[in-house]
C-alpha atoms as a PDB file:
ATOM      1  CA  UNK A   1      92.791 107.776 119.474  1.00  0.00           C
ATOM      2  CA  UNK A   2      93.270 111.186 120.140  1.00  0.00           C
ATOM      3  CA  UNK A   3      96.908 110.805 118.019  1.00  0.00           C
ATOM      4  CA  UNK A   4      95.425 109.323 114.653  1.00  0.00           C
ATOM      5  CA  UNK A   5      92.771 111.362 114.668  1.00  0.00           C
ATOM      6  CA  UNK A   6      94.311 114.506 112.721  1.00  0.00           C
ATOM      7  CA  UNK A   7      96.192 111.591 110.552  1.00  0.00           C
ATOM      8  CA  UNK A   8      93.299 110.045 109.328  1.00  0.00           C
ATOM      9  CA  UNK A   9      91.290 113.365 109.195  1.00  0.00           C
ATOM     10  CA  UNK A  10      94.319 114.777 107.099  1.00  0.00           C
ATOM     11  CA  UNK A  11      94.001 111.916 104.909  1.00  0.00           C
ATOM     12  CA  UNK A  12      90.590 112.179 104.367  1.00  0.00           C
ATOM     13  CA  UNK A  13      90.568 115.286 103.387  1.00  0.00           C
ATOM     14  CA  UNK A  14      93.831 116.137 101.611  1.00  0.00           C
ATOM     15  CA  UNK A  15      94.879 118.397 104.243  1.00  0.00           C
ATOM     16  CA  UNK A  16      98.389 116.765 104.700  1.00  0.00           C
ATOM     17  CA  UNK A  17      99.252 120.084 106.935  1.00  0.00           C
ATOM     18  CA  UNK A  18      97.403 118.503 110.004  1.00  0.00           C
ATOM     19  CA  UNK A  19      99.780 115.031 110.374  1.00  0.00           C
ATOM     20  CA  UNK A  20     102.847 114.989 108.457  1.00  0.00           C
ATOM     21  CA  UNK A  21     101.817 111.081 108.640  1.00  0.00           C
ATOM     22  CA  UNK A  22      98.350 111.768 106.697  1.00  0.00           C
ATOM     23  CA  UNK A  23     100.425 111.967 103.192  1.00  0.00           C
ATOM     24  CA  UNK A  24     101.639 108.383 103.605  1.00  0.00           C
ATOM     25  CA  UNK A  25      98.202 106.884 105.062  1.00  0.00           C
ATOM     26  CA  UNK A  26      96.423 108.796 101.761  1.00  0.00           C
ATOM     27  CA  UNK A  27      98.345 106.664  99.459  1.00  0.00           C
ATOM     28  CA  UNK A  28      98.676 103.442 101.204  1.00  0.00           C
ATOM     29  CA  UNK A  29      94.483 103.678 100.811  1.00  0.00           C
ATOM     30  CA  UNK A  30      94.495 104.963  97.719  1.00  0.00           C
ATOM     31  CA  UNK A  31      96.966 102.515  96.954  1.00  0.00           C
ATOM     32  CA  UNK A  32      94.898  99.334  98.237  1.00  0.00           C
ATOM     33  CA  UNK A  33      91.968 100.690  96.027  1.00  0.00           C
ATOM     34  CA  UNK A  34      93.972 100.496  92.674  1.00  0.00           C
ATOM     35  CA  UNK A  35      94.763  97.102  93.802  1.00  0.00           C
ATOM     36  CA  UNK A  36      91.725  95.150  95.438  1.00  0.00           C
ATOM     37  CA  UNK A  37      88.166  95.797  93.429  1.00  0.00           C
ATOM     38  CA  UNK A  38      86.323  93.417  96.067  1.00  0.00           C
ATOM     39  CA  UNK A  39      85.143  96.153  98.850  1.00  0.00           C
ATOM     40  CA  UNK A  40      85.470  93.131 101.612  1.00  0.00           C
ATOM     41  CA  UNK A  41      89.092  91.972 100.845  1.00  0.00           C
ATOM     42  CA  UNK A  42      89.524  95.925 100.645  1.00  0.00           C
ATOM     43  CA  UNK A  43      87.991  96.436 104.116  1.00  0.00           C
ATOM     44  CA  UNK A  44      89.855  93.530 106.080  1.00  0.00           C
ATOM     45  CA  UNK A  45      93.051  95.049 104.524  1.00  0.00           C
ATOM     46  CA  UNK A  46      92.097  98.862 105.967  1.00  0.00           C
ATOM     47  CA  UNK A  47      91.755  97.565 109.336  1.00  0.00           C
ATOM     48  CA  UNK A  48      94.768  95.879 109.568  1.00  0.00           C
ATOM     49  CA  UNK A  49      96.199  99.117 108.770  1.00  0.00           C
ATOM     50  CA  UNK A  50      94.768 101.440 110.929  1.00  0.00           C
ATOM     51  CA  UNK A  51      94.944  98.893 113.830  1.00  0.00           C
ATOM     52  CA  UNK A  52      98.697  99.161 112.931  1.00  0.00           C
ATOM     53  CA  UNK A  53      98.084 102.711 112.947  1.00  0.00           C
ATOM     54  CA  UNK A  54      96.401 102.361 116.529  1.00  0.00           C
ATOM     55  CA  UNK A  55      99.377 100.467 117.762  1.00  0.00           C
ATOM     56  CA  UNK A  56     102.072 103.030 116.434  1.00  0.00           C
ATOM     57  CA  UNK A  57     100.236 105.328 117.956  1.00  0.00           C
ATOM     58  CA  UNK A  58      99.595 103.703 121.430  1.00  0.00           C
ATOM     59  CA  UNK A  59     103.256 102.703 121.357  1.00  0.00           C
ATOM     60  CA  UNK A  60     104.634 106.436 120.995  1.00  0.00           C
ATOM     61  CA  UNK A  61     102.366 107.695 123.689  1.00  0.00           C
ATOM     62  CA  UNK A  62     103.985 105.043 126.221  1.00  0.00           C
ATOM     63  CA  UNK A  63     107.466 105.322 124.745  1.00  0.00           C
ATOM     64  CA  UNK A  64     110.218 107.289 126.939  1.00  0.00           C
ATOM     65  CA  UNK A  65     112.703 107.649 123.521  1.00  0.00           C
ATOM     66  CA  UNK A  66     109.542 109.830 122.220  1.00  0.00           C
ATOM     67  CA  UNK A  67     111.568 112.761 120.007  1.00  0.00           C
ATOM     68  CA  UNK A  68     109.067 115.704 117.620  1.00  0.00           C
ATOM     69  CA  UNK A  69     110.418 113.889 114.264  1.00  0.00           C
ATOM     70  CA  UNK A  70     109.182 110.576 115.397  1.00  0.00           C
ATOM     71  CA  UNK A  71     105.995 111.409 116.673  1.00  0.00           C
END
C-alpha cells in the first residue's frame, strides 16, 4: 500500500514529481471519464485498475530482479 500511495496521491493532485507512475495513472482516469458517463460502469472499471495497480505493486516488493527504473 505503502508503494501506490505517492502514485495515486501524485495523480490526484497533479504532482507527477512524487511517482514517475502518477502521470500514466492521471490519464488512464481521466481517460475512463471521457469514455464512460455512467459513474457505476466508471467505478467497477477504477478498481480493476488500481487492484492491478495493487498487484504491480505487491509483485515488485517480492520480486528479486527489482532494478530503480522498474520500480
Amino acid at each position: 500500500m505503502l508503494k501506490i500511495a505517492p502514485i495515486v496521491r501524485g495523480a490526484d493532485t497533479d504532482s507527477y514529481l512524487l511517482a514517475p507512475q502518477s502521470a500514466g495513472l492521471w490519464a488512464i482516469s481521466a481517460g475512463l471519464s471521457y469514455n464512460h458517463s455512467n459513474d457505476d460502469e466508471l467505478l467497477s472499471i477504477g478498481i480493476k485498475i488500481y487492484d492491478a495497480l495493487y498487484s504491480w505493486a505487491t509483485y515488485m516488493e517480492n520480486a528479486s530482479h527489482k532494478t530503480d527504473d522498474l520500480t
